[in-house]
PDB file of N, CA and C in Angstrom:
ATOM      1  N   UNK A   1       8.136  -2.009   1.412  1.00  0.00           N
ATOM      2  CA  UNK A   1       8.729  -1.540   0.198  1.00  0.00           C
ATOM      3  C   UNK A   1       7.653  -1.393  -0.867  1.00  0.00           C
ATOM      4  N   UNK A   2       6.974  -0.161  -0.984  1.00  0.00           N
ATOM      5  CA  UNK A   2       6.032  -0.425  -1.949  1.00  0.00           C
ATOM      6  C   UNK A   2       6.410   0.602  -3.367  1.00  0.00           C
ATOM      7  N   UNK A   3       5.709   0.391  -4.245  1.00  0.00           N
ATOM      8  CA  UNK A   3       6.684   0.877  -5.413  1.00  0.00           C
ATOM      9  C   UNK A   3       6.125   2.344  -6.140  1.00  0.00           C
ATOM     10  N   UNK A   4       4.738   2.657  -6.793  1.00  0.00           N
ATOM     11  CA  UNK A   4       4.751   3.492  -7.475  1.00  0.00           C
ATOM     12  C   UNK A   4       3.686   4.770  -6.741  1.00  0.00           C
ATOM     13  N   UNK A   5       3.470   5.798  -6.544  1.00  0.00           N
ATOM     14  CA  UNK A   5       2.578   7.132  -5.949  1.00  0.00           C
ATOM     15  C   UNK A   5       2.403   8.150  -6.585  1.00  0.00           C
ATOM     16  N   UNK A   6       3.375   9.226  -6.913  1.00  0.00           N
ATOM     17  CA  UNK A   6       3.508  10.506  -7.415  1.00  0.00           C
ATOM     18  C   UNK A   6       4.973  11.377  -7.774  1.00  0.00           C
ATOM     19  N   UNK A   7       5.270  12.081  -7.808  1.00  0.00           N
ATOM     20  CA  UNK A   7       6.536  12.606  -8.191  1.00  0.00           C
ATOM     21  C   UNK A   7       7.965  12.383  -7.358  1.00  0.00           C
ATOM     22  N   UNK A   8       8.851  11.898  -7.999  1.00  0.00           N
ATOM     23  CA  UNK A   8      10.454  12.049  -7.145  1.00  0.00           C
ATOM     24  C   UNK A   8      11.025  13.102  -7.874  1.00  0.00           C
ATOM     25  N   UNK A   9      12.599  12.859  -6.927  1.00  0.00           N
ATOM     26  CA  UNK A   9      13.270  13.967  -7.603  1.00  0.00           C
ATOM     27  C   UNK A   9      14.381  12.838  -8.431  1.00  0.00           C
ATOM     28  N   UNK A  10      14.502  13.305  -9.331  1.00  0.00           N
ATOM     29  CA  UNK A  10      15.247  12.725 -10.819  1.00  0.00           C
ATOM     30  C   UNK A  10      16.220  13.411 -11.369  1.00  0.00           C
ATOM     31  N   UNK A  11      17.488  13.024 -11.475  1.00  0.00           N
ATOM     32  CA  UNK A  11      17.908  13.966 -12.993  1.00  0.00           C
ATOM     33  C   UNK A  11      17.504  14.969 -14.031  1.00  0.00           C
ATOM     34  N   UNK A  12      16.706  14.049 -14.723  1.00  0.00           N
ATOM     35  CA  UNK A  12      15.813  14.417 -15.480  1.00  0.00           C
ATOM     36  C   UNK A  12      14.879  15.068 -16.083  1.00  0.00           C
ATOM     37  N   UNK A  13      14.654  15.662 -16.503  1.00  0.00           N
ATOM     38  CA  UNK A  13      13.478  17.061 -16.553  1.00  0.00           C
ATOM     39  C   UNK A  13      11.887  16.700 -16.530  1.00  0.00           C
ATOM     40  N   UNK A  14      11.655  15.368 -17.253  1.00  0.00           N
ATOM     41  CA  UNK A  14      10.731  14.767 -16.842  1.00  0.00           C
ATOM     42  C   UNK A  14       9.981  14.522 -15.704  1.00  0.00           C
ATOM     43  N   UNK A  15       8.199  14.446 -15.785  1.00  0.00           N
ATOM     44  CA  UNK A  15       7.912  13.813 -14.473  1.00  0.00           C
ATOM     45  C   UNK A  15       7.875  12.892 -14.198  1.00  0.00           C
ATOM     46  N   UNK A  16       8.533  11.938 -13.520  1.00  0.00           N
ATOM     47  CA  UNK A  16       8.691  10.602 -12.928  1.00  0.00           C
ATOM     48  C   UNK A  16       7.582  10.374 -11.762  1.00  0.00           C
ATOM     49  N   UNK A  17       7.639   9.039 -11.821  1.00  0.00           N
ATOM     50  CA  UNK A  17       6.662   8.238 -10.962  1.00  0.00           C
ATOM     51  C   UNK A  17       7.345   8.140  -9.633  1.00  0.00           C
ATOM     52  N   UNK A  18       6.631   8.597  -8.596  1.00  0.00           N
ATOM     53  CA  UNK A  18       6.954   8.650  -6.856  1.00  0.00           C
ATOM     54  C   UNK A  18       7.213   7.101  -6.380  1.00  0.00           C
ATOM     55  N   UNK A  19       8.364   6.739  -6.174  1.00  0.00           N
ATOM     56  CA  UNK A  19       8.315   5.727  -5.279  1.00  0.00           C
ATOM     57  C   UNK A  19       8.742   5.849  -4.217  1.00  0.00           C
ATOM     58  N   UNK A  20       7.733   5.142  -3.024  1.00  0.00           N
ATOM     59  CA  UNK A  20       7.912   5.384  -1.433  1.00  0.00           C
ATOM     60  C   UNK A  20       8.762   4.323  -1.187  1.00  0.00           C
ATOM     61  N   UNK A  21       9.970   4.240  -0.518  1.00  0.00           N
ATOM     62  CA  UNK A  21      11.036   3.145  -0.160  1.00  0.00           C
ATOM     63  C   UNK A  21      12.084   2.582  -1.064  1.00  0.00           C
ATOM     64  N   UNK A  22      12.678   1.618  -1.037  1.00  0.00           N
ATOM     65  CA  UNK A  22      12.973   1.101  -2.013  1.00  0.00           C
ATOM     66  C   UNK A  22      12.813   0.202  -2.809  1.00  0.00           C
ATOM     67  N   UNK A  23      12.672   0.969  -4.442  1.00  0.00           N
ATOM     68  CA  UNK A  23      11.664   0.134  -5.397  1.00  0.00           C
ATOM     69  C   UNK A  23      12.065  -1.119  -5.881  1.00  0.00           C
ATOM     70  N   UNK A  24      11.165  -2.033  -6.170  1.00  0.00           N
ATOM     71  CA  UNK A  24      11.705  -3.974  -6.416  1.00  0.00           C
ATOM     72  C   UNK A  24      11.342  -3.780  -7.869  1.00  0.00           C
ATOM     73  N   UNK A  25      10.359  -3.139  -8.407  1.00  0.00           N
ATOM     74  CA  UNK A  25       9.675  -3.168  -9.725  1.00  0.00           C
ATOM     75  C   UNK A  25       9.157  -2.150 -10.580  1.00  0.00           C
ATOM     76  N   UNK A  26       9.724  -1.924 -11.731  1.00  0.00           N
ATOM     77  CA  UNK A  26       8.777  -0.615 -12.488  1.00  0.00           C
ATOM     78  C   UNK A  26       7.764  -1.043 -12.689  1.00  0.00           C
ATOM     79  N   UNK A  27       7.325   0.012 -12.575  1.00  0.00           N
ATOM     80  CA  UNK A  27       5.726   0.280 -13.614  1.00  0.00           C
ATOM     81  C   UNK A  27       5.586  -0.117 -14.872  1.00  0.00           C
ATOM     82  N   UNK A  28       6.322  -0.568 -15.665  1.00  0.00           N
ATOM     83  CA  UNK A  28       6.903  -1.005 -16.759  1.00  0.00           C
ATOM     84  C   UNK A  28       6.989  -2.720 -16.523  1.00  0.00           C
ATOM     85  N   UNK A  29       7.060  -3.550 -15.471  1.00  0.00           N
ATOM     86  CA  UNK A  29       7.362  -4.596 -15.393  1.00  0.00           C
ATOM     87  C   UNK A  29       8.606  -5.324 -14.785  1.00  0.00           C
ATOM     88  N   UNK A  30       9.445  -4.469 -15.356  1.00  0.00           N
ATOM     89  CA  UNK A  30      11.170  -4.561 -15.251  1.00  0.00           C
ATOM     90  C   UNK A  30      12.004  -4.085 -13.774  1.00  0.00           C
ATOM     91  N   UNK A  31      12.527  -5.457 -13.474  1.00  0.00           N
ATOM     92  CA  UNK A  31      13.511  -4.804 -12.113  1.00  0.00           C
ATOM     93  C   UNK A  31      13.929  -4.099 -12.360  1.00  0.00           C
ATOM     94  N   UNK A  32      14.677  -3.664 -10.679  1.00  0.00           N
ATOM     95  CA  UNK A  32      15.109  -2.328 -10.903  1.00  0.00           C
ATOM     96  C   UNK A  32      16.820  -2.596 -10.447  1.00  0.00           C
ATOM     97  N   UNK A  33      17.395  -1.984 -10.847  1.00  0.00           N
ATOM     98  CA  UNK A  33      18.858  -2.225 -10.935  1.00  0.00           C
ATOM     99  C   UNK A  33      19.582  -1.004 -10.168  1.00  0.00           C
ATOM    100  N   UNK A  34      20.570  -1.114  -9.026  1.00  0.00           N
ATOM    101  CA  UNK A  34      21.697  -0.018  -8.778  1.00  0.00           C
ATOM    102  C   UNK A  34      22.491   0.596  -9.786  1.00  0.00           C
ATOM    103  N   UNK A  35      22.655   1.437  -9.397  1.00  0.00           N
ATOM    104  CA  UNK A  35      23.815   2.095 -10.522  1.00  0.00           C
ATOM    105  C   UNK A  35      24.315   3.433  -9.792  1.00  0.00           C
ATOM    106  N   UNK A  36      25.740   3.948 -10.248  1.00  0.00           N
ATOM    107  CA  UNK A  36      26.268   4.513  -9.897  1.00  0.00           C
ATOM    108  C   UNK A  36      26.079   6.111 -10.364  1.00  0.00           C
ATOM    109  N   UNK A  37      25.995   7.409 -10.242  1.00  0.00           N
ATOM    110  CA  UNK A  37      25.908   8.459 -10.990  1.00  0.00           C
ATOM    111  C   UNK A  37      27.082   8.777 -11.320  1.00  0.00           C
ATOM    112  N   UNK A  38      27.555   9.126 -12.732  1.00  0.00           N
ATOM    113  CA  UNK A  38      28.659   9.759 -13.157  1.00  0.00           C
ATOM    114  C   UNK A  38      28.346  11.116 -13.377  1.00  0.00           C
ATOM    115  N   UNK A  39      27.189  11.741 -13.292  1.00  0.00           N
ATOM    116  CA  UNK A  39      27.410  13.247 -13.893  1.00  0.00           C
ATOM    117  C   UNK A  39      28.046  14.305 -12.399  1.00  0.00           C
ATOM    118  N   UNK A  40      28.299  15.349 -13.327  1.00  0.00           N
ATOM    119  CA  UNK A  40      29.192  16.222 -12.422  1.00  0.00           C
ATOM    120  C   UNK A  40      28.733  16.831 -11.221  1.00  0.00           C
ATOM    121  N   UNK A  41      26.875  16.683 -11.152  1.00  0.00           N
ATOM    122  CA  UNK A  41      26.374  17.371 -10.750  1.00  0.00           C
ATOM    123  C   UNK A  41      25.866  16.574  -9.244  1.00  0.00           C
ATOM    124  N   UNK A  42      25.907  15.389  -9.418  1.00  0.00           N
ATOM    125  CA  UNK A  42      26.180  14.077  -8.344  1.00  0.00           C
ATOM    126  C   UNK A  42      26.768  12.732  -8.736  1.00  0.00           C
ATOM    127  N   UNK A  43      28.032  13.236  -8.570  1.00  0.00           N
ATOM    128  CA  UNK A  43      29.465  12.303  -8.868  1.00  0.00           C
ATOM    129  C   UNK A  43      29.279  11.033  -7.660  1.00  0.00           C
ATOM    130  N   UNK A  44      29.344  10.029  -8.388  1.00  0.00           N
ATOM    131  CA  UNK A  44      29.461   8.557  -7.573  1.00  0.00           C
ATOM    132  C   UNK A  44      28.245   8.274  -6.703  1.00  0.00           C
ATOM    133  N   UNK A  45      27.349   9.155  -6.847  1.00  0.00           N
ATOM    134  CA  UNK A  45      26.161   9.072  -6.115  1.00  0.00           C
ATOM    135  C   UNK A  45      25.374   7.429  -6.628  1.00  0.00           C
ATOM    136  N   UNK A  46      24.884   6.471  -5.696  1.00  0.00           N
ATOM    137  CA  UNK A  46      23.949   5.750  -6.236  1.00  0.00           C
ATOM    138  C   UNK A  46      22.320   5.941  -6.417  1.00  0.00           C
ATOM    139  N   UNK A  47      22.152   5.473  -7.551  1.00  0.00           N
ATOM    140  CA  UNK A  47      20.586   5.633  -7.698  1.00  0.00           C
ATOM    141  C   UNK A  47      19.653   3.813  -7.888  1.00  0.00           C
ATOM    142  N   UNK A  48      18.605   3.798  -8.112  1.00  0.00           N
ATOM    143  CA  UNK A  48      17.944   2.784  -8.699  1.00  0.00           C
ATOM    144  C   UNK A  48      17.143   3.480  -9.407  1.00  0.00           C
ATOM    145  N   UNK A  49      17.398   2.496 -10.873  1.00  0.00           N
ATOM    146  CA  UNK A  49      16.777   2.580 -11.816  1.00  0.00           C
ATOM    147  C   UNK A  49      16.415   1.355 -12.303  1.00  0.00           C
ATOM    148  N   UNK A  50      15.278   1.627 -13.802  1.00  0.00           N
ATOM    149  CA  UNK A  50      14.322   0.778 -14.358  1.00  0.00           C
ATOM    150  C   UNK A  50      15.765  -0.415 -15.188  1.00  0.00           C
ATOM    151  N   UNK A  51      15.707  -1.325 -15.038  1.00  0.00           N
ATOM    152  CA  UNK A  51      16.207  -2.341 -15.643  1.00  0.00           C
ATOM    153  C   UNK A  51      16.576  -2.174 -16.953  1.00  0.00           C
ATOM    154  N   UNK A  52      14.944  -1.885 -17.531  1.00  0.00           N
ATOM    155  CA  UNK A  52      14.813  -1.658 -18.913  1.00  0.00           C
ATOM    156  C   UNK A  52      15.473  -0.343 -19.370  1.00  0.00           C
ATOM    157  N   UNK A  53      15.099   0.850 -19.075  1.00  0.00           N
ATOM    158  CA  UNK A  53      16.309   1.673 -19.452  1.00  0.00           C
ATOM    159  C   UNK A  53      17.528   1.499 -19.285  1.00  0.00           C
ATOM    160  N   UNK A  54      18.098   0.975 -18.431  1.00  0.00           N
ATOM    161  CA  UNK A  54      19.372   1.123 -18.578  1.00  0.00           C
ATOM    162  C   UNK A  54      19.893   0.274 -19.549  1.00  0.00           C
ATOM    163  N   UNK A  55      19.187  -1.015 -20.125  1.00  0.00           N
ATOM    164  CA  UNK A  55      19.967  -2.012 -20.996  1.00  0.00           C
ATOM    165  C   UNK A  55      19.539  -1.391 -22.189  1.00  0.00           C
ATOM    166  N   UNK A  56      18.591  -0.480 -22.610  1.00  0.00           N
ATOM    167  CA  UNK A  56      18.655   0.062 -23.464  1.00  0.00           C
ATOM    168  C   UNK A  56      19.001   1.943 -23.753  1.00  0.00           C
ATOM    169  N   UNK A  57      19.473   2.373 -22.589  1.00  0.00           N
ATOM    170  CA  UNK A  57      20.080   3.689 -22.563  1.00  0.00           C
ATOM    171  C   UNK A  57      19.258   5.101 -22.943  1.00  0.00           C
ATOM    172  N   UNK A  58      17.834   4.215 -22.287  1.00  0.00           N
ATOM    173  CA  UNK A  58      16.831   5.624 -22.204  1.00  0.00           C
ATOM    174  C   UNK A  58      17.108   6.532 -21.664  1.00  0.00           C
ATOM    175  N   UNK A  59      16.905   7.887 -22.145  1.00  0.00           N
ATOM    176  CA  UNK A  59      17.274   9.178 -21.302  1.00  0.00           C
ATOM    177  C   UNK A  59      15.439   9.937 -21.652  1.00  0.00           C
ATOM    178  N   UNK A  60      15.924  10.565 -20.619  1.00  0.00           N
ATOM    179  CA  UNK A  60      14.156  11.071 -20.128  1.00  0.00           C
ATOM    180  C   UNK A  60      13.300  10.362 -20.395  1.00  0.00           C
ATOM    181  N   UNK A  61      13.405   9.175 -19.323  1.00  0.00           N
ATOM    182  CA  UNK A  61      11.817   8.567 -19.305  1.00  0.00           C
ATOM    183  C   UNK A  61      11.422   8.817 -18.549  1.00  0.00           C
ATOM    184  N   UNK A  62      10.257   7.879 -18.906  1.00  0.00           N
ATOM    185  CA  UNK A  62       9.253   7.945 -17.144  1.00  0.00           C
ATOM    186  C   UNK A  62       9.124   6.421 -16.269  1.00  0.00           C
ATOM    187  N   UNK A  63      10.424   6.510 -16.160  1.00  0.00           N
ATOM    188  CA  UNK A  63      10.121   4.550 -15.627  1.00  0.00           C
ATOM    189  C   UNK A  63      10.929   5.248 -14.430  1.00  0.00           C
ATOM    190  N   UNK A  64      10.965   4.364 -13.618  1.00  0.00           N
ATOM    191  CA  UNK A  64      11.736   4.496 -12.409  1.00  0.00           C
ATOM    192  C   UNK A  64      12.728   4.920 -11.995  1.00  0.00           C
ATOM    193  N   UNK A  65      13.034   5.596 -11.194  1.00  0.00           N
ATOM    194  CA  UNK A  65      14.678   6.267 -10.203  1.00  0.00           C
ATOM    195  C   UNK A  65      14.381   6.656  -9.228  1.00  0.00           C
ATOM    196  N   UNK A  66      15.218   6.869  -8.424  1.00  0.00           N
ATOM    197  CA  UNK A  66      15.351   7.176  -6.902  1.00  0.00           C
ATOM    198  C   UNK A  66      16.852   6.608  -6.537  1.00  0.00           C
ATOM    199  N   UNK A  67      17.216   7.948  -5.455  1.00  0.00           N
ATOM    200  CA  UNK A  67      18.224   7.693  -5.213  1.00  0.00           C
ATOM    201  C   UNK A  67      18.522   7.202  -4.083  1.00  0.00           C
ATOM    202  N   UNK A  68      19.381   6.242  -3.790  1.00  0.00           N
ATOM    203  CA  UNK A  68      19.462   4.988  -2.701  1.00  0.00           C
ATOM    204  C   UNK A  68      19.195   5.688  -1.466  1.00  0.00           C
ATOM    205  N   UNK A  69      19.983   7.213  -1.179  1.00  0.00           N
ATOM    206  CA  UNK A  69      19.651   7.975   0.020  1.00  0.00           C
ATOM    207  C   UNK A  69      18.339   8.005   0.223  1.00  0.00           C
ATOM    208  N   UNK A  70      17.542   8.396  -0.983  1.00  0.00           N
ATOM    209  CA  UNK A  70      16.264   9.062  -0.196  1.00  0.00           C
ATOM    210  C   UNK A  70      15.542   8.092  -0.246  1.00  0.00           C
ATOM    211  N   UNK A  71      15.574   6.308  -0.437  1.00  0.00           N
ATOM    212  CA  UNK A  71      14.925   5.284  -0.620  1.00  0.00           C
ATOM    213  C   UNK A  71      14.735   4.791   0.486  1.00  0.00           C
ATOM    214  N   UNK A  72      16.201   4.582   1.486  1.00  0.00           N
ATOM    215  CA  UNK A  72      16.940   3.765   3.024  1.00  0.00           C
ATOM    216  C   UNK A  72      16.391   5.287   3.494  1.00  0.00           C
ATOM    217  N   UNK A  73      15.955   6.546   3.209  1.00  0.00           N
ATOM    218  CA  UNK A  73      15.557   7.468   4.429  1.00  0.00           C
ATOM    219  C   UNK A  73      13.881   7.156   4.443  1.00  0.00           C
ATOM    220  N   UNK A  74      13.677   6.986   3.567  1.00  0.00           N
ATOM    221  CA  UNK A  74      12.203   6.390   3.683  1.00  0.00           C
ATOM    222  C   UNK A  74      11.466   5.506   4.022  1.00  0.00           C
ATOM    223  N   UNK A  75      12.322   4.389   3.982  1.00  0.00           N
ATOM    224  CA  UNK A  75      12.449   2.862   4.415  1.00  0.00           C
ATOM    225  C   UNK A  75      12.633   3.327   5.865  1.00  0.00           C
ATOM    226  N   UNK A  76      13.626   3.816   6.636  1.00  0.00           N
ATOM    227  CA  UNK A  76      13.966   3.659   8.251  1.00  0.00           C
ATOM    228  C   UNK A  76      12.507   4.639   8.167  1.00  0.00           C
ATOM    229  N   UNK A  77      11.627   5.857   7.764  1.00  0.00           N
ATOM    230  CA  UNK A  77      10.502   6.821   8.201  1.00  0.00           C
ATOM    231  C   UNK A  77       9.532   5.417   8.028  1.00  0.00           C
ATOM    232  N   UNK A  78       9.358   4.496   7.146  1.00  0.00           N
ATOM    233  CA  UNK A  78       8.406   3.591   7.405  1.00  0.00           C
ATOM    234  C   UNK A  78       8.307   2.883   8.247  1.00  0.00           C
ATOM    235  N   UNK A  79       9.530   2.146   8.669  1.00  0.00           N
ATOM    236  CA  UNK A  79       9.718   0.974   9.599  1.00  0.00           C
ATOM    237  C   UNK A  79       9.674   1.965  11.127  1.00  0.00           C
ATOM    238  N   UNK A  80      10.045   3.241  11.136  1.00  0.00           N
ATOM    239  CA  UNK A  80       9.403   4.019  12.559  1.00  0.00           C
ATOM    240  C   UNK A  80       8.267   3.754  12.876  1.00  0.00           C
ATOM    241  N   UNK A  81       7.355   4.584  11.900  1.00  0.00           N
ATOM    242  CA  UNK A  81       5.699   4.723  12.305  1.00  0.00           C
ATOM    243  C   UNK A  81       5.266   3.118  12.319  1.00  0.00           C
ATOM    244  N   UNK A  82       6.000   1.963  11.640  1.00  0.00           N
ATOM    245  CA  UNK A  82       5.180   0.544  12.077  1.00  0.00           C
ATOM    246  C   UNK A  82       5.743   0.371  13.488  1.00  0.00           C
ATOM    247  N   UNK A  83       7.069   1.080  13.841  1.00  0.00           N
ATOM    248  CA  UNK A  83       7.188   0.348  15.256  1.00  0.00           C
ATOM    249  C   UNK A  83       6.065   0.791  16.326  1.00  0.00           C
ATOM    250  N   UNK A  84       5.986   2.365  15.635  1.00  0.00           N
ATOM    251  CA  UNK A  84       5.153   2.992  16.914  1.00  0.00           C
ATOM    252  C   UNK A  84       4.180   2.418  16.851  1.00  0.00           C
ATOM    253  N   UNK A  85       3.539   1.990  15.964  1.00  0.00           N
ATOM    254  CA  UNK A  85       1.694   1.470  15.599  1.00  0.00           C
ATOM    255  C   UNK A  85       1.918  -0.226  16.646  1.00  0.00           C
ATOM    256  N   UNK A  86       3.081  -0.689  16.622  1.00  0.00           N
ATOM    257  CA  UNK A  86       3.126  -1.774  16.893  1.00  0.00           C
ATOM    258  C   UNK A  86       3.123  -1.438  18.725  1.00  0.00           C
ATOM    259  N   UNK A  87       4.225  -0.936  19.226  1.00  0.00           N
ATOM    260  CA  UNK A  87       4.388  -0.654  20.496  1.00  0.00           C
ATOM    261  C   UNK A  87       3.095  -0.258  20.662  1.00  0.00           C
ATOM    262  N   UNK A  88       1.805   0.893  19.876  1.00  0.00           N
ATOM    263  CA  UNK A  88       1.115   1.024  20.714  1.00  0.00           C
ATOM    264  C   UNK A  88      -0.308  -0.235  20.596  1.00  0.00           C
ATOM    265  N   UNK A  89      -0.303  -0.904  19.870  1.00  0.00           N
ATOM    266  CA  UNK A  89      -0.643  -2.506  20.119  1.00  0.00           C
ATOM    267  C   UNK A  89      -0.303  -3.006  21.159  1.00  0.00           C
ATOM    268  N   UNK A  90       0.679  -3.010  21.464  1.00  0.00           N
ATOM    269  CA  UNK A  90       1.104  -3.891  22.555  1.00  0.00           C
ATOM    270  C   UNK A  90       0.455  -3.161  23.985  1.00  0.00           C
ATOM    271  N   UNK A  91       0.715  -1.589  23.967  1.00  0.00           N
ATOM    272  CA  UNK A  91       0.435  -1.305  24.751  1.00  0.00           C
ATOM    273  C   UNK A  91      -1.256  -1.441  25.265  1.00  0.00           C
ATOM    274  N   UNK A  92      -2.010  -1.977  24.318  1.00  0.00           N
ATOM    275  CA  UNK A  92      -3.476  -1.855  23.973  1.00  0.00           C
ATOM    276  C   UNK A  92      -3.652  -3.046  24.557  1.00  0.00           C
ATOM    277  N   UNK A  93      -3.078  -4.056  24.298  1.00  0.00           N
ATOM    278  CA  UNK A  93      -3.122  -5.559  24.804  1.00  0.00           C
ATOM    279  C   UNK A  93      -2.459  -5.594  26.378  1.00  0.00           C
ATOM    280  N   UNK A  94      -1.681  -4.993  26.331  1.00  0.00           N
ATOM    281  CA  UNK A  94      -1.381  -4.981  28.019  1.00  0.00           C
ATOM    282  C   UNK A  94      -2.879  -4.852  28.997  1.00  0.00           C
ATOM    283  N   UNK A  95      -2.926  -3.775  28.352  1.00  0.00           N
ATOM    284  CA  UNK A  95      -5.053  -2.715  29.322  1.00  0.00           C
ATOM    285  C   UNK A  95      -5.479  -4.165  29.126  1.00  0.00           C
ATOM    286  N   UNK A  96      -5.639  -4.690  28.258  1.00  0.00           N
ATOM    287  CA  UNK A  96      -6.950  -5.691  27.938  1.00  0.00           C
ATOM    288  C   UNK A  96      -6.126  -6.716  28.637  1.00  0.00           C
ATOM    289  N   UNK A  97      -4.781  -7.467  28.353  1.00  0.00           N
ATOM    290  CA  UNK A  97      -4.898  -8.448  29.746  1.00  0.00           C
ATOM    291  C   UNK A  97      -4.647  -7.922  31.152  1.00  0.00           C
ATOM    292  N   UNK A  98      -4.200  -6.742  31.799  1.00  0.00           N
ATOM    293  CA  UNK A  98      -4.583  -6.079  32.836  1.00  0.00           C
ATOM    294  C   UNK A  98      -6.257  -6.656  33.442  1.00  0.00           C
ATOM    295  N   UNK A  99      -6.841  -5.989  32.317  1.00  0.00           N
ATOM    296  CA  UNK A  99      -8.641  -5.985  32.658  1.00  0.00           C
ATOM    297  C   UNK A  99      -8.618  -7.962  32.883  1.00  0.00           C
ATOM    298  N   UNK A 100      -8.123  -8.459  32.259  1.00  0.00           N
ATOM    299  CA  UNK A 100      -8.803 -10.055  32.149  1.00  0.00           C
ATOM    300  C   UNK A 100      -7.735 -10.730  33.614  1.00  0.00           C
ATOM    301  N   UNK A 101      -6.974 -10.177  33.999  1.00  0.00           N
ATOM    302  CA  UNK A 101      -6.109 -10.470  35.178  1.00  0.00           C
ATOM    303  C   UNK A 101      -7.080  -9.772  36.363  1.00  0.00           C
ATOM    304  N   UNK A 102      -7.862  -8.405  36.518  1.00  0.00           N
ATOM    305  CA  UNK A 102      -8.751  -8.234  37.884  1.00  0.00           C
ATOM    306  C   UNK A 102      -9.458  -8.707  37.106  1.00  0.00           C
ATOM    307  N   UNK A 103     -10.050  -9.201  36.209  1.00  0.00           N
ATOM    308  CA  UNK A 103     -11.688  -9.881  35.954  1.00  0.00           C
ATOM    309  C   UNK A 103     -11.495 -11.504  37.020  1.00  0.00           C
ATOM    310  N   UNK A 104     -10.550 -11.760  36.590  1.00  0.00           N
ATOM    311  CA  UNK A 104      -9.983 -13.477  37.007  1.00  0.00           C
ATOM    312  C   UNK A 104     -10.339 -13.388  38.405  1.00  0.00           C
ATOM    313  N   UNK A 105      -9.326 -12.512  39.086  1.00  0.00           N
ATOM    314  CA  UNK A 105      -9.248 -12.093  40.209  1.00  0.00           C
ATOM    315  C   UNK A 105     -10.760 -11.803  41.340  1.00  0.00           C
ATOM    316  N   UNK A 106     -11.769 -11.198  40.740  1.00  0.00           N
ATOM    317  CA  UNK A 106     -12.802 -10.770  40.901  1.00  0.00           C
ATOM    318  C   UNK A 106     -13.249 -11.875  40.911  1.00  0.00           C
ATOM    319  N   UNK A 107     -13.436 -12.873  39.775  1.00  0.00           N
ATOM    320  CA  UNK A 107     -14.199 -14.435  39.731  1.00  0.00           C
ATOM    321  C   UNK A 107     -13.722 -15.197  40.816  1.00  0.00           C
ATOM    322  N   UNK A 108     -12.380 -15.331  41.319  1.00  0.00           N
ATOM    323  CA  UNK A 108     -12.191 -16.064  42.023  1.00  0.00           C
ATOM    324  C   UNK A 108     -12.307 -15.880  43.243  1.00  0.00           C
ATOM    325  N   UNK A 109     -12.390 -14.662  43.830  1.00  0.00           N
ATOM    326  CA  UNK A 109     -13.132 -13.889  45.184  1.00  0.00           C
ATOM    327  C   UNK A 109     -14.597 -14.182  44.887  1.00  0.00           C
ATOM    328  N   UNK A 110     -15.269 -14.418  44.006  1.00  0.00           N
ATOM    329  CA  UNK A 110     -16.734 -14.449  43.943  1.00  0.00           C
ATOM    330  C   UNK A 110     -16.865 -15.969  44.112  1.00  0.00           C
ATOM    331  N   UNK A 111     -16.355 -16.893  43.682  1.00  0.00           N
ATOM    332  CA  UNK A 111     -16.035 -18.264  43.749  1.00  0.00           C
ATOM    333  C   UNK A 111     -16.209 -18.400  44.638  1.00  0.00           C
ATOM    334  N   UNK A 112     -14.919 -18.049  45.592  1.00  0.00           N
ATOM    335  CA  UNK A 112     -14.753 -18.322  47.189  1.00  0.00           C
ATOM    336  C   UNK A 112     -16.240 -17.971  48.013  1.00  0.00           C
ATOM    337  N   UNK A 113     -16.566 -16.963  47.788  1.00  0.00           N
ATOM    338  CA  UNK A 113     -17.803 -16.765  48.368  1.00  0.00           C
ATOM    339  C   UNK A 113     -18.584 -17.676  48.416  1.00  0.00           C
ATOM    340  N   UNK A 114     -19.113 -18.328  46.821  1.00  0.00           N
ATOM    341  CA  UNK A 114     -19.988 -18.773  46.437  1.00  0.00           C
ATOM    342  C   UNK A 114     -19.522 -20.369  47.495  1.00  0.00           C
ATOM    343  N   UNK A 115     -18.514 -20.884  47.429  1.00  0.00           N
ATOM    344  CA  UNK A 115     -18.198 -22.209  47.833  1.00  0.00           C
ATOM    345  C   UNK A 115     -18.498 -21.784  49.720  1.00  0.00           C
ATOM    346  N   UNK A 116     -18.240 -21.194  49.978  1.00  0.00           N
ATOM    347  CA  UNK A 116     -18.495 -20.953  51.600  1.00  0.00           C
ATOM    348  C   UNK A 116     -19.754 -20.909  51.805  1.00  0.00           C
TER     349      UNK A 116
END
């Protein structure tokens, strides 16, 4: 969940600050709070926004929003590419104990030799 980058899409006419996932903190300091959209244009829609605007009823800032959809679609695109990075770890560590399973194997045929 990391918080601030480059441009979202907003209400607002303003340029807002990009957050990748879903945001814990403005840029400003201030949690960030759910809320519901009432305008006509996305009725009941949820968003997150800056704490601080909303207890004080800023309109066009530049503190934080994003809307819960495109936060949880970004969040599941992050947690993908860590699975894949992870699976292919694993798969990296398999080769390498593969290799240390015939290395073993190899020592202990050389062993035998050596003891005969």
């Amino acid at each position: 969940m990391s918080n601030i980058s480059g441009a979202s899409s907003g209400s607002s006419s303003t340029r807002r600050e990009r957050v990748v996932g879903v945001p814990t903190v403005c840029w400003c300091g201030a949690q960030i709070v759910g809320k519901i959209s009432k305008l006509d244009s996305n009725p009941y829609r949820r968003y997150f926004h800056c704490a601080y605007v909303v207890s004080n009823k800023l309109m066009d800032d530049n503190h934080v929003f994003k809307w819960v959809d495109e936060a949880l679609l970004n969040e599941v695109e992050r947690l993908s590419s860590e699975a894949k990075r992870l699976e292919q770890m694993m798969r990296e560590s398999e080769i390498v104990f593969d290799g240390v399973e015939y290395e073993k194997v190899v020592f202990d045929k050389v062993l035998m030799k050596v003891k005969k």
